[in-house]
PDB file of N, CA and C in Angstrom:
ATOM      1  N   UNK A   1     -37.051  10.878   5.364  1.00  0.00           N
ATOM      2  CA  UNK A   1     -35.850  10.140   5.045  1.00  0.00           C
ATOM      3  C   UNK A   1     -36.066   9.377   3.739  1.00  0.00           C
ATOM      4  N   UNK A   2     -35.257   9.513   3.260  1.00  0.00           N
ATOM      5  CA  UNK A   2     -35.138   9.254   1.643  1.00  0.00           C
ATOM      6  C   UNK A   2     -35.082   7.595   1.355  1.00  0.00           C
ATOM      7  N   UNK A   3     -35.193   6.651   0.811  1.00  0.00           N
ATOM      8  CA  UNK A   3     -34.921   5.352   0.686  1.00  0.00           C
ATOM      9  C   UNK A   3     -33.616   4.932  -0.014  1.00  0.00           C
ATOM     10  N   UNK A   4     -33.022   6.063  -0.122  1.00  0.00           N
ATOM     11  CA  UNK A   4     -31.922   5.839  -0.926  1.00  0.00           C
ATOM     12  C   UNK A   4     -30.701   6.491   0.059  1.00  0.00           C
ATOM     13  N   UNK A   5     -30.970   7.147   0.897  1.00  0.00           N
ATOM     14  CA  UNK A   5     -30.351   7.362   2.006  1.00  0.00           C
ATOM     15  C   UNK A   5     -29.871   6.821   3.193  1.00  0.00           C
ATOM     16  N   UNK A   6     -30.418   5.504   3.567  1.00  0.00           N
ATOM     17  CA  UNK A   6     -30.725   4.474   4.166  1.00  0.00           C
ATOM     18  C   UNK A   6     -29.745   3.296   3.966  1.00  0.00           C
ATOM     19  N   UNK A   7     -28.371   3.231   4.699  1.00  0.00           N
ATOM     20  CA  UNK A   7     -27.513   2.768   4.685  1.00  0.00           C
ATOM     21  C   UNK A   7     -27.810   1.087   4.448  1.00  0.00           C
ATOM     22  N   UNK A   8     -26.804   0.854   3.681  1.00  0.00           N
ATOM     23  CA  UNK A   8     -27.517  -1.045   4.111  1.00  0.00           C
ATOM     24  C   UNK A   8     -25.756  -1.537   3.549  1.00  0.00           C
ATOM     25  N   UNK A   9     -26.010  -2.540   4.707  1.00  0.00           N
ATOM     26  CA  UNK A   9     -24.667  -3.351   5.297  1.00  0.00           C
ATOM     27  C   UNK A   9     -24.885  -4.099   4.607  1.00  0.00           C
ATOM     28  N   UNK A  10     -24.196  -5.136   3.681  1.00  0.00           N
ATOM     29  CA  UNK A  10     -23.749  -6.223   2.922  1.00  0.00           C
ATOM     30  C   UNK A  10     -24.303  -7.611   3.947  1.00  0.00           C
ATOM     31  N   UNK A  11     -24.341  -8.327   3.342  1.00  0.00           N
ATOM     32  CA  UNK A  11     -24.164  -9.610   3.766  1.00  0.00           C
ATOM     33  C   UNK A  11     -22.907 -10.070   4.159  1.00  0.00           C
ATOM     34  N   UNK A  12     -22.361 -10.317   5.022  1.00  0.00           N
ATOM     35  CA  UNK A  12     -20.971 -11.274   5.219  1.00  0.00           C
ATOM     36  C   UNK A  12     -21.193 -12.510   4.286  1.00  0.00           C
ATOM     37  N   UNK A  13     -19.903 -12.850   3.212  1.00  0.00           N
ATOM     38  CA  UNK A  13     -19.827 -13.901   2.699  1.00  0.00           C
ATOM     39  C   UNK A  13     -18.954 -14.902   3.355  1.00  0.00           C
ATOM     40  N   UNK A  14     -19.007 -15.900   3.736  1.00  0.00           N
ATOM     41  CA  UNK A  14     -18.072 -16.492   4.934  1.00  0.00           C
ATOM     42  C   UNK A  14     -17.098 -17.368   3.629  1.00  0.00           C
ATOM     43  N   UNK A  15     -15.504 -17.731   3.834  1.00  0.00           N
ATOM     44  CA  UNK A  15     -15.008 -18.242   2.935  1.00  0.00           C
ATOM     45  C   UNK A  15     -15.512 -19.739   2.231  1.00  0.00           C
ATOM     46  N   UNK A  16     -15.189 -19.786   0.735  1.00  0.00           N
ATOM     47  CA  UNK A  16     -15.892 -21.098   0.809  1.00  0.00           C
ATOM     48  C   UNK A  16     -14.935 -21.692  -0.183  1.00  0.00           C
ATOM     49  N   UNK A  17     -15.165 -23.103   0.009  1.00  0.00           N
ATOM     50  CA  UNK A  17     -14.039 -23.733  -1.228  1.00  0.00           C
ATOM     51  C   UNK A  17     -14.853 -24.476  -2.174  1.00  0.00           C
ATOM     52  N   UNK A  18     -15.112 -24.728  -3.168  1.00  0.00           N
ATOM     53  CA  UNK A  18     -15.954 -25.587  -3.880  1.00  0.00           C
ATOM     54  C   UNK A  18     -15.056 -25.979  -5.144  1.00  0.00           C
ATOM     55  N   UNK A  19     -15.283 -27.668  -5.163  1.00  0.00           N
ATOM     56  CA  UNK A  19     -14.656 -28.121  -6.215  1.00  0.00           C
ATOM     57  C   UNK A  19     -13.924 -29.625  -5.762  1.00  0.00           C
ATOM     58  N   UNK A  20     -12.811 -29.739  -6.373  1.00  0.00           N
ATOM     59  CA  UNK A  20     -11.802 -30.978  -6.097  1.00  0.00           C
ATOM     60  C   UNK A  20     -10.781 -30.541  -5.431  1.00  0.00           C
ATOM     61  N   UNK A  21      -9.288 -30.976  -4.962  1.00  0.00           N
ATOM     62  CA  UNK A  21      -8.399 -30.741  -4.413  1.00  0.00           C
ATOM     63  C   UNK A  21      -7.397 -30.095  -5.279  1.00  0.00           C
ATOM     64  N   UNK A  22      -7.894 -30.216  -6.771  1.00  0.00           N
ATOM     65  CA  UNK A  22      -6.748 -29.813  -8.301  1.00  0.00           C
ATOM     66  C   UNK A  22      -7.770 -29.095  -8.683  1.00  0.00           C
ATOM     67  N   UNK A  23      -8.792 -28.618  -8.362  1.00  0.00           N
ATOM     68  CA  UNK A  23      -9.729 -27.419  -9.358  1.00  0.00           C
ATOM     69  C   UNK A  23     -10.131 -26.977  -8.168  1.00  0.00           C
ATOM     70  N   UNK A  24     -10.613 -26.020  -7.949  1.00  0.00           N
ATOM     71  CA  UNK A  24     -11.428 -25.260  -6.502  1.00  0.00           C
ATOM     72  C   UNK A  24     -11.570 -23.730  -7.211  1.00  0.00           C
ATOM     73  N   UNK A  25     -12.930 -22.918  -6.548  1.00  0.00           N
ATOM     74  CA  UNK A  25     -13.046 -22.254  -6.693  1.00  0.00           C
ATOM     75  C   UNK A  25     -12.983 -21.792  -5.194  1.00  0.00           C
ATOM     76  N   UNK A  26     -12.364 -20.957  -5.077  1.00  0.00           N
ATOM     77  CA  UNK A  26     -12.749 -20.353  -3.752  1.00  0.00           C
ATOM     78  C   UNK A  26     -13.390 -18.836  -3.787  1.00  0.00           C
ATOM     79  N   UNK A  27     -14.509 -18.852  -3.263  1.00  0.00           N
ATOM     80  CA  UNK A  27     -15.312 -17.329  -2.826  1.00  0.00           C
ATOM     81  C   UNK A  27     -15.048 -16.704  -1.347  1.00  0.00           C
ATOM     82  N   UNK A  28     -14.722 -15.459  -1.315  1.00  0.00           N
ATOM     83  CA  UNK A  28     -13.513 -14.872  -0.276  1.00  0.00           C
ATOM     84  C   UNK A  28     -14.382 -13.840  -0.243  1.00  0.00           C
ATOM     85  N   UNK A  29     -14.982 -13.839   1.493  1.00  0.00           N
ATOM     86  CA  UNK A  29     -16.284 -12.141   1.134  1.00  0.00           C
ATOM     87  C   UNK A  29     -15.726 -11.302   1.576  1.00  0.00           C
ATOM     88  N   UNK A  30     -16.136  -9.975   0.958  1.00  0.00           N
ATOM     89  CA  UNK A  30     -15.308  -8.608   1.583  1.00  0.00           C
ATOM     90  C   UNK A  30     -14.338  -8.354   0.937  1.00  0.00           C
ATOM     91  N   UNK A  31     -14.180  -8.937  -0.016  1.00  0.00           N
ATOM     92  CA  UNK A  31     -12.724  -8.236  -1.388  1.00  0.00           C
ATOM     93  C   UNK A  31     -13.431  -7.931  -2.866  1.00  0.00           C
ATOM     94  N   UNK A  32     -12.207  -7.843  -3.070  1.00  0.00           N
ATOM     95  CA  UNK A  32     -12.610  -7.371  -5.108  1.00  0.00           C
ATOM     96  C   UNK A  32     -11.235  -7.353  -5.811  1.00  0.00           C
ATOM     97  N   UNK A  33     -10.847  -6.429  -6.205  1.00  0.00           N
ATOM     98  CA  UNK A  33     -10.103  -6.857  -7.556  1.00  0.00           C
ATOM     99  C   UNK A  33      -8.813  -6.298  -6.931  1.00  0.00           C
ATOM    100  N   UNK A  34      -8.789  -5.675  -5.569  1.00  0.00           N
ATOM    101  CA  UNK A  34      -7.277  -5.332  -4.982  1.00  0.00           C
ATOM    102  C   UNK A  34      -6.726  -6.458  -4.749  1.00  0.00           C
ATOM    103  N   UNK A  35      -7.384  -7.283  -4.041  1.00  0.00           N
ATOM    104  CA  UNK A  35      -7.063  -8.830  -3.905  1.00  0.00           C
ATOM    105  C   UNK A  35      -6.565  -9.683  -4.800  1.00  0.00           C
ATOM    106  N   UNK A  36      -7.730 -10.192  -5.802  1.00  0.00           N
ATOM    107  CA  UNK A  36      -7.919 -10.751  -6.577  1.00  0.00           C
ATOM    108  C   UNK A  36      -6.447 -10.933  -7.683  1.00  0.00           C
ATOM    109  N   UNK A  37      -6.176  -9.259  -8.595  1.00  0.00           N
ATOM    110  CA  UNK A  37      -5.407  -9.084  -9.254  1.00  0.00           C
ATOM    111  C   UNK A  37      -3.977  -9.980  -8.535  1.00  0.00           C
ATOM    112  N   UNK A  38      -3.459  -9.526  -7.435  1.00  0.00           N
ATOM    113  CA  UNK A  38      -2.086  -9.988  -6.887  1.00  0.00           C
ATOM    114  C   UNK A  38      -2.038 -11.089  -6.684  1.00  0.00           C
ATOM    115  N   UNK A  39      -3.169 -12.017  -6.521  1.00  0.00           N
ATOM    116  CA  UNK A  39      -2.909 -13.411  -5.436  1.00  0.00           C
ATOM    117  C   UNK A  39      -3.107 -14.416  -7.367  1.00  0.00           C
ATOM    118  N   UNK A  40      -3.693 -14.008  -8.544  1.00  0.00           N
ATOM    119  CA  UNK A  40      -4.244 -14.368  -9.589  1.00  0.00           C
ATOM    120  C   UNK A  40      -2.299 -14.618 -10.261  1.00  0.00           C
ATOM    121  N   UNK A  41      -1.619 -13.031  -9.824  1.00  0.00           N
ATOM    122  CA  UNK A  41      -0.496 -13.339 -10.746  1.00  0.00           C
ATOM    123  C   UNK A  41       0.296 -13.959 -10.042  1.00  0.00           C
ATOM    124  N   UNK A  42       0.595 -14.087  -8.471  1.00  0.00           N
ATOM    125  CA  UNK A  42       1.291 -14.367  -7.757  1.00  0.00           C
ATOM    126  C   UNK A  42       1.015 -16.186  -8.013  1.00  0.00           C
ATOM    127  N   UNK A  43       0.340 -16.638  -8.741  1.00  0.00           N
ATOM    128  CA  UNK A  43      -0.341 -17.606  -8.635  1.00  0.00           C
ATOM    129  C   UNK A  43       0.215 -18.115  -9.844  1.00  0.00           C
ATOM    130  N   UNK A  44       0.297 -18.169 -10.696  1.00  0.00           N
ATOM    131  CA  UNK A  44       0.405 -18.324 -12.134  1.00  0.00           C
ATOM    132  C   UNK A  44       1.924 -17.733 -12.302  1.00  0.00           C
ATOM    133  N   UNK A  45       2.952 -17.070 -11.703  1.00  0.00           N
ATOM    134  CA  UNK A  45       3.977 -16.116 -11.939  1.00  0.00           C
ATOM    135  C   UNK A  45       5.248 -17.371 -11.552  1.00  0.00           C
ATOM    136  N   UNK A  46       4.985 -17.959 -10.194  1.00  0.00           N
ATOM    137  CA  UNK A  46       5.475 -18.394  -9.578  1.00  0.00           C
ATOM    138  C   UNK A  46       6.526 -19.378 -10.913  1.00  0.00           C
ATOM    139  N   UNK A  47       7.623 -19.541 -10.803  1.00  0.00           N
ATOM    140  CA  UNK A  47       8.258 -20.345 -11.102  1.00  0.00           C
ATOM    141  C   UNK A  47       8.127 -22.340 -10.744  1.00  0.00           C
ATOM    142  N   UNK A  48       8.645 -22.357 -10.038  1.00  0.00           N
ATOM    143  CA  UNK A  48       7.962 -23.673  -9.210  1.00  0.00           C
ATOM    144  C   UNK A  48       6.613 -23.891  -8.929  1.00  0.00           C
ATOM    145  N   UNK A  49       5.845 -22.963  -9.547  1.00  0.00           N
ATOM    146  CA  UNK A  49       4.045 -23.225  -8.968  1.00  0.00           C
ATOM    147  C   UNK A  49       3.597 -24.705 -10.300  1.00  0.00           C
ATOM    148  N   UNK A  50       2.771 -25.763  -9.681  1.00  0.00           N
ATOM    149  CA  UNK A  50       2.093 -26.364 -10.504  1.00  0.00           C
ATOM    150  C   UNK A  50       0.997 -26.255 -10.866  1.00  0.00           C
ATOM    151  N   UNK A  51       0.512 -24.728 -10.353  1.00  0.00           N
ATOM    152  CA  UNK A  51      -0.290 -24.143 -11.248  1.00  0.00           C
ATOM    153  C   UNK A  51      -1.054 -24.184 -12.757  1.00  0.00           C
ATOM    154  N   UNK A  52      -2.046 -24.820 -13.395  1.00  0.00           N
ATOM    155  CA  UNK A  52      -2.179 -24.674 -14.371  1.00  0.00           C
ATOM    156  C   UNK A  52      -2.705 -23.527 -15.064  1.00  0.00           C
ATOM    157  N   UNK A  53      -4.071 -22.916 -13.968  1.00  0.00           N
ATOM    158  CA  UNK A  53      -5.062 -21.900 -13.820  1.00  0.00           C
ATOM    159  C   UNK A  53      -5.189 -21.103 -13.138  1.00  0.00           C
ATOM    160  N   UNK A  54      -5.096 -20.236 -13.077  1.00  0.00           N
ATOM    161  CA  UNK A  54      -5.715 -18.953 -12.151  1.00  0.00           C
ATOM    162  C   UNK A  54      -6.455 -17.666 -12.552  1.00  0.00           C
ATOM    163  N   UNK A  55      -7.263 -17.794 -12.248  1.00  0.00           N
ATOM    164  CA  UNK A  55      -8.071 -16.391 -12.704  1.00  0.00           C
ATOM    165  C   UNK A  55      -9.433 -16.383 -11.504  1.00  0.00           C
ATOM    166  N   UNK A  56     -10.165 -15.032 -11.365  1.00  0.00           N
ATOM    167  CA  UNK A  56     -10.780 -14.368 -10.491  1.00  0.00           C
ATOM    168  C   UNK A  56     -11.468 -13.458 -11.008  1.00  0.00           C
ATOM    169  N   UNK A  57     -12.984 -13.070 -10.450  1.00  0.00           N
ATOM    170  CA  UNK A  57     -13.555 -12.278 -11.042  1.00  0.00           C
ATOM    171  C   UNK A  57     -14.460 -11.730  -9.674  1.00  0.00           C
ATOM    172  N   UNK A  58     -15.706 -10.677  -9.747  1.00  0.00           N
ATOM    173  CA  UNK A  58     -15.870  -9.953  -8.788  1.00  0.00           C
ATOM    174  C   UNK A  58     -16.902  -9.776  -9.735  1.00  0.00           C
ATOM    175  N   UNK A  59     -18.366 -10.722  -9.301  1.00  0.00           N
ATOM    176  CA  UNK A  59     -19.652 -10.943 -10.481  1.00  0.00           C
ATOM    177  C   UNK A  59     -20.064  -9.634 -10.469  1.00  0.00           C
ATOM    178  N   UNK A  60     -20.270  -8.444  -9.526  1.00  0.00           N
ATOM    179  CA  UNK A  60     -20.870  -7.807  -9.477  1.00  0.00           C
ATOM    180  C   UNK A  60     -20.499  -6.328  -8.267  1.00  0.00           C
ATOM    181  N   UNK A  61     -20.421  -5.223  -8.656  1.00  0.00           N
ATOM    182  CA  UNK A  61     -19.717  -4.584  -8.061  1.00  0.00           C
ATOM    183  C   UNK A  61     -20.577  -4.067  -6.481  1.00  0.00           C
ATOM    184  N   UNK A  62     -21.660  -4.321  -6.103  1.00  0.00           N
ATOM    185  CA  UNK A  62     -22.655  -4.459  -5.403  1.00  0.00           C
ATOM    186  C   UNK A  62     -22.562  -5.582  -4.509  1.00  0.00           C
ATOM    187  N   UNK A  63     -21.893  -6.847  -5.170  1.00  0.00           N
ATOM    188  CA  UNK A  63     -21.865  -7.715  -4.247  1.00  0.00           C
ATOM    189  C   UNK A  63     -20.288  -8.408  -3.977  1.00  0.00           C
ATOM    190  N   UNK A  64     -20.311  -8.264  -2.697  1.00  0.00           N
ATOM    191  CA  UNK A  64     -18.761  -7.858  -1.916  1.00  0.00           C
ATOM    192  C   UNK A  64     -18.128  -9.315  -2.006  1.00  0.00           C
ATOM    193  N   UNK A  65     -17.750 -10.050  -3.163  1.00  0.00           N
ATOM    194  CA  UNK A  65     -17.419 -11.376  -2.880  1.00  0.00           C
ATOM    195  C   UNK A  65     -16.595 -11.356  -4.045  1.00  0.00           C
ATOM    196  N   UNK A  66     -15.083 -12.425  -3.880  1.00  0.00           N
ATOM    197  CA  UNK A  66     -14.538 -12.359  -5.086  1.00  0.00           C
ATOM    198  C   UNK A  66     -14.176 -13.873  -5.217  1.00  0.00           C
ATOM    199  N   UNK A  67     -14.538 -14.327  -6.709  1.00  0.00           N
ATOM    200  CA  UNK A  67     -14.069 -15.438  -7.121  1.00  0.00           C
ATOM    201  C   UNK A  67     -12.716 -15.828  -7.364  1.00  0.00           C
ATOM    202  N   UNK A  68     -12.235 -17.113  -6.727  1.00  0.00           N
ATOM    203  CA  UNK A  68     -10.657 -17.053  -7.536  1.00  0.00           C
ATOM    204  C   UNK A  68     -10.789 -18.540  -7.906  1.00  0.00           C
ATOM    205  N   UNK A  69     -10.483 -18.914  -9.171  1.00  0.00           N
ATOM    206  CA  UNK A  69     -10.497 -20.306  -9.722  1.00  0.00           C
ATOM    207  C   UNK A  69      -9.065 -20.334  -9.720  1.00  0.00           C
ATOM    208  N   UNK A  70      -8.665 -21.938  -9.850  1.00  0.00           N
ATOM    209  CA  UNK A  70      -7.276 -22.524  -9.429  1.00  0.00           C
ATOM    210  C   UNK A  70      -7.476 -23.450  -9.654  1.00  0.00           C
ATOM    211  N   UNK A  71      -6.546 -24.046 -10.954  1.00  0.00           N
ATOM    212  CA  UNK A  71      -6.481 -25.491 -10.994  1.00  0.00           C
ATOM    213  C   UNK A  71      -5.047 -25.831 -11.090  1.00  0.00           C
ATOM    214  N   UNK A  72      -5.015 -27.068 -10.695  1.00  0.00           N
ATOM    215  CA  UNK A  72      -3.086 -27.591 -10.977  1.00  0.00           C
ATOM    216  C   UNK A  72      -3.060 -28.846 -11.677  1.00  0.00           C
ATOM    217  N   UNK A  73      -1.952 -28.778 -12.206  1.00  0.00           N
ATOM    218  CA  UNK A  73      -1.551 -29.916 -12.993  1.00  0.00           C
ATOM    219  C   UNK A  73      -1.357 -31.265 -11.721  1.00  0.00           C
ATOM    220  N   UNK A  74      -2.402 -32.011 -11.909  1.00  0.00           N
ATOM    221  CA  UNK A  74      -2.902 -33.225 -11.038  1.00  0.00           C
ATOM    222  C   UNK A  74      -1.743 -33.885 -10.348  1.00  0.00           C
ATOM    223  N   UNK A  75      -0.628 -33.847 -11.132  1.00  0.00           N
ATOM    224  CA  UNK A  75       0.597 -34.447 -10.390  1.00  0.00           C
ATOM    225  C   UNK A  75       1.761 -33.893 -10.135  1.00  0.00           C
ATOM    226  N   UNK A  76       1.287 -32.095  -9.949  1.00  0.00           N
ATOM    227  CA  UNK A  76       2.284 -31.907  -9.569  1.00  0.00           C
ATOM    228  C   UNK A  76       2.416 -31.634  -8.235  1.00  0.00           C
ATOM    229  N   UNK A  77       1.416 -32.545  -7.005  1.00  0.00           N
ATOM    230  CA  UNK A  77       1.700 -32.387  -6.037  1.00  0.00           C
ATOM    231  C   UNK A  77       1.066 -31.291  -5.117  1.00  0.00           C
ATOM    232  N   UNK A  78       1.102 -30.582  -4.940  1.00  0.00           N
ATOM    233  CA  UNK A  78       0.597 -29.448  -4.558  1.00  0.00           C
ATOM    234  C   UNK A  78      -1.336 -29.421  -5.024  1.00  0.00           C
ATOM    235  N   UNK A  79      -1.828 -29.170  -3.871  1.00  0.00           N
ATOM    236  CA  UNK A  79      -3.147 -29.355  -4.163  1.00  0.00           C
ATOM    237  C   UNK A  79      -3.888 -27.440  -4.264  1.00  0.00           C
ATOM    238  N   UNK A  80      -4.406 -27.267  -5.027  1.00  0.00           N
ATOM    239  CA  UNK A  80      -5.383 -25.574  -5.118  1.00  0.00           C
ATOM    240  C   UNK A  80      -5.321 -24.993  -3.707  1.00  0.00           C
ATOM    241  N   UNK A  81      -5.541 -25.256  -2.591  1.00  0.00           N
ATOM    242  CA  UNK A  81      -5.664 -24.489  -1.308  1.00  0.00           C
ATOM    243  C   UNK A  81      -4.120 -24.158  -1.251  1.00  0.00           C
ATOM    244  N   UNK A  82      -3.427 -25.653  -0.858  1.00  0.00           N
ATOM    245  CA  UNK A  82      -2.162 -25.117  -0.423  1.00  0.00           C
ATOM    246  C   UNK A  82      -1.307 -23.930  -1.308  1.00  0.00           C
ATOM    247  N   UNK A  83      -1.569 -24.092  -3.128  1.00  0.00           N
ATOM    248  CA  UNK A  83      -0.900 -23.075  -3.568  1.00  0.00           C
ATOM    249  C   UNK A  83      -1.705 -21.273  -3.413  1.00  0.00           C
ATOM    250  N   UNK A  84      -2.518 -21.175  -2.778  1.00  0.00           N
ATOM    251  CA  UNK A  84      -3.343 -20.657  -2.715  1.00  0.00           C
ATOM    252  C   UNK A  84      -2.729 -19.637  -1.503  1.00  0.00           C
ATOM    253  N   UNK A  85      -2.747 -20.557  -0.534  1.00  0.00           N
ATOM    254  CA  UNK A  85      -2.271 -20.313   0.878  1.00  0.00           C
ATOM    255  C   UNK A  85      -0.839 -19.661   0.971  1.00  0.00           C
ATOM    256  N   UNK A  86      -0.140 -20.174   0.080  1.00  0.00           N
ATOM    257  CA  UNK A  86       1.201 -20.240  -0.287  1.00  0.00           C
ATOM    258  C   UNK A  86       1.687 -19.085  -0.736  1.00  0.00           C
ATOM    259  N   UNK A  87       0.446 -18.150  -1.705  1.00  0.00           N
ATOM    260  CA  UNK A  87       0.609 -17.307  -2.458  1.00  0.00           C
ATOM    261  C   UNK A  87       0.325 -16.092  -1.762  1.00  0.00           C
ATOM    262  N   UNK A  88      -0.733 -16.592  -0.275  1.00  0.00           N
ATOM    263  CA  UNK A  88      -1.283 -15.080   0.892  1.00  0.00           C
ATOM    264  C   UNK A  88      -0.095 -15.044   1.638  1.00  0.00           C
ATOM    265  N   UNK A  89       0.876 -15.998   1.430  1.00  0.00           N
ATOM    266  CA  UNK A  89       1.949 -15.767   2.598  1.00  0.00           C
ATOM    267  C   UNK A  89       2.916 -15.414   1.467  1.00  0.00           C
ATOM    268  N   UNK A  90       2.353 -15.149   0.649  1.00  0.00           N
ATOM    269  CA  UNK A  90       4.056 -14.225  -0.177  1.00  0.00           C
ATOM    270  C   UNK A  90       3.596 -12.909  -0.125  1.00  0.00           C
ATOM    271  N   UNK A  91       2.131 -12.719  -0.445  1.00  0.00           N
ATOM    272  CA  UNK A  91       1.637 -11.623  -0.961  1.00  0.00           C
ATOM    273  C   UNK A  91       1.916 -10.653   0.284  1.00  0.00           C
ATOM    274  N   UNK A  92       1.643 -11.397   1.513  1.00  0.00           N
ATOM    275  CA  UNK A  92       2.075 -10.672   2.851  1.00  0.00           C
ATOM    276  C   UNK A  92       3.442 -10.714   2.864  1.00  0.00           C
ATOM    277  N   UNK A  93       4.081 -11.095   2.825  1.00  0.00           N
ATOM    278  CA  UNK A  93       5.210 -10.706   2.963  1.00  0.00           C
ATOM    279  C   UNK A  93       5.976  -9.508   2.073  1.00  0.00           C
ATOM    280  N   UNK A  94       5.554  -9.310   0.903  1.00  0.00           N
ATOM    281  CA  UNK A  94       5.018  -8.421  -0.420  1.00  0.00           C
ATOM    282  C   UNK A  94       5.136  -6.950   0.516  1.00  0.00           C
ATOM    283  N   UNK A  95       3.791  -7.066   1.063  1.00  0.00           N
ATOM    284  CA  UNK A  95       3.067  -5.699   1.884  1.00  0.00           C
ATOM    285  C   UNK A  95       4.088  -5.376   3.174  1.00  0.00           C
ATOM    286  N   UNK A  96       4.659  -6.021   3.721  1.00  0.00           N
ATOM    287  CA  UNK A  96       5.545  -5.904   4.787  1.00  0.00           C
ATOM    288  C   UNK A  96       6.739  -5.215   4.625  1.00  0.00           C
ATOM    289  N   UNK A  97       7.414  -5.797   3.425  1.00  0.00           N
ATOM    290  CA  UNK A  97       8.133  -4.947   2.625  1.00  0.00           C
ATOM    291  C   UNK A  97       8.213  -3.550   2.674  1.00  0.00           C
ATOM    292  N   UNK A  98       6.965  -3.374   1.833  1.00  0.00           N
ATOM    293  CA  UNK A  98       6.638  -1.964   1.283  1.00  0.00           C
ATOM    294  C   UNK A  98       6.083  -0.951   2.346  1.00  0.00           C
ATOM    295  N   UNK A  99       5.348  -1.410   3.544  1.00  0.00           N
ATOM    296  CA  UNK A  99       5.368  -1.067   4.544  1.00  0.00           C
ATOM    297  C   UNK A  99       6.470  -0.636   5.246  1.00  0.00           C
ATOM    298  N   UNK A 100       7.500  -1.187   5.191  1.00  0.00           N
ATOM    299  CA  UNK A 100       8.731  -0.443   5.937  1.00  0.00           C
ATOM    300  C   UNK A 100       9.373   0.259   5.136  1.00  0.00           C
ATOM    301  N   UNK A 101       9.381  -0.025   3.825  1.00  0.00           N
ATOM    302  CA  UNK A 101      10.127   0.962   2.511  1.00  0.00           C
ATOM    303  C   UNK A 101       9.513   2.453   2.990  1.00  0.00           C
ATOM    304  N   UNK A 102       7.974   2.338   3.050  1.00  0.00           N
ATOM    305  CA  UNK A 102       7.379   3.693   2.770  1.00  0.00           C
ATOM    306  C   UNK A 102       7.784   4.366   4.161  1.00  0.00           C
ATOM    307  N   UNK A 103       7.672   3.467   5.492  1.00  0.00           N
ATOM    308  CA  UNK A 103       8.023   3.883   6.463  1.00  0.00           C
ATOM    309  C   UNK A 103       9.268   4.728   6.529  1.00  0.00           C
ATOM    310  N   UNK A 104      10.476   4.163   6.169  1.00  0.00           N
ATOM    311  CA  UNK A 104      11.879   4.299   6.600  1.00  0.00           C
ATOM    312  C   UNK A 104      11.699   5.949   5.662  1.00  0.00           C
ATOM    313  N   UNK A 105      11.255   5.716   4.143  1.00  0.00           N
ATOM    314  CA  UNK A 105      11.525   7.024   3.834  1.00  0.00           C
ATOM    315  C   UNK A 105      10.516   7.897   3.997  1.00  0.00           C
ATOM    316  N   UNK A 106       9.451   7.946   4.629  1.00  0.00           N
ATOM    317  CA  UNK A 106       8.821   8.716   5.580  1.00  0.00           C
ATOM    318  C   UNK A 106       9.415   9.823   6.260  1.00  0.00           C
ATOM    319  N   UNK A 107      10.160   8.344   7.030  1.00  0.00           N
ATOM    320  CA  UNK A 107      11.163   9.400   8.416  1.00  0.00           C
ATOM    321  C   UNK A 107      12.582  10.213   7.393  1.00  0.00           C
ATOM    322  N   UNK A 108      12.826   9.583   6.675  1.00  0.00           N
ATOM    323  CA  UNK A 108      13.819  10.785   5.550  1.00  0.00           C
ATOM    324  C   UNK A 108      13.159  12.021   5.679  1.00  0.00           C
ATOM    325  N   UNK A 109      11.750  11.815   4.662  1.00  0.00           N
ATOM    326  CA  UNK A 109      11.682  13.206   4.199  1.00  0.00           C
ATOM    327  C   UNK A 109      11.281  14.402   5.407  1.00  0.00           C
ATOM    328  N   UNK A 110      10.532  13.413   6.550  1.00  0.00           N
ATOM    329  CA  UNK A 110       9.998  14.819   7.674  1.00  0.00           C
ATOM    330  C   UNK A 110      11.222  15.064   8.010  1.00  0.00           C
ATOM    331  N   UNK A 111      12.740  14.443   8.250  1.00  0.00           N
ATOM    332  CA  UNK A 111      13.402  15.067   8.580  1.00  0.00           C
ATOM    333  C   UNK A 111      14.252  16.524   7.657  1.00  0.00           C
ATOM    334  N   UNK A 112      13.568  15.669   6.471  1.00  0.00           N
ATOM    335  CA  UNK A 112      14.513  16.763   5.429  1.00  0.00           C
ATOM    336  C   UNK A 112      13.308  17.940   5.514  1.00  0.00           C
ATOM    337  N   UNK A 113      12.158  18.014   5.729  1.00  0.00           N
ATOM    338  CA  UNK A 113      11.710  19.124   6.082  1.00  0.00           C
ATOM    339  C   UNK A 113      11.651  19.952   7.133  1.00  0.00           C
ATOM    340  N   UNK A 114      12.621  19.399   8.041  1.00  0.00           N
ATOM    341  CA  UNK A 114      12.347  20.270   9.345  1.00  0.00           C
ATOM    342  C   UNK A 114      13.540  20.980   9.526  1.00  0.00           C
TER     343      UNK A 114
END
């Protein structure tokens, strides 16, 4: 058996927040840049967001953890988690969407093939 054949499981990165309540970095294990990209613009896109910062990176493609930095303008209320949080419950709602879009015309086309 080869040493390079020899499966090896990641580390679980457990979530973490580091920083202030207006700057935070949060490290999120088990993602990368599918994540990252949507929750980065969803973040910064927002109209009403007091968002100042958002950006995310993925140090290393080997290691299963993705950075997302977030800072807000100090008074506008809204602290880095909550817009954060704010932005997984759009992004889901996003996927739910498109989930039934693809669904509904799913059932179109098998019917138009049968």
């Amino acid at each position: 058996m080869s040493v390079n054949s020899t499966p090896v499981s990641p580390t679980p990165v457990p979530l973490s927040i580091h920083g202030t309540p207006y700057s935070s970095t949060f490290l999120i294990g088990s993602e990368d840049h599918t994540l990252g990209n949507p929750l980065r613009h969803l973040l910064v896109s927002s109209q009403t967001s007091s968002v100042s910062f958002a950006g995310y990176s993925v140090p290393h493609p080997s290691e299963q953890v993705l950075q997302l930095r977030v800072q807000m303008y100090e008074k506008g209320g809204k602290t880095s988690k909550e817009s954060v949080v704010e932005a997984c419950e759009t992004l889901g709602r996003i996927c739910e969407v498109i989930e039934e879009t693809v669904e509904r015309e799913h059932g179109k086309i098998v019917k138009d093939e049968e």
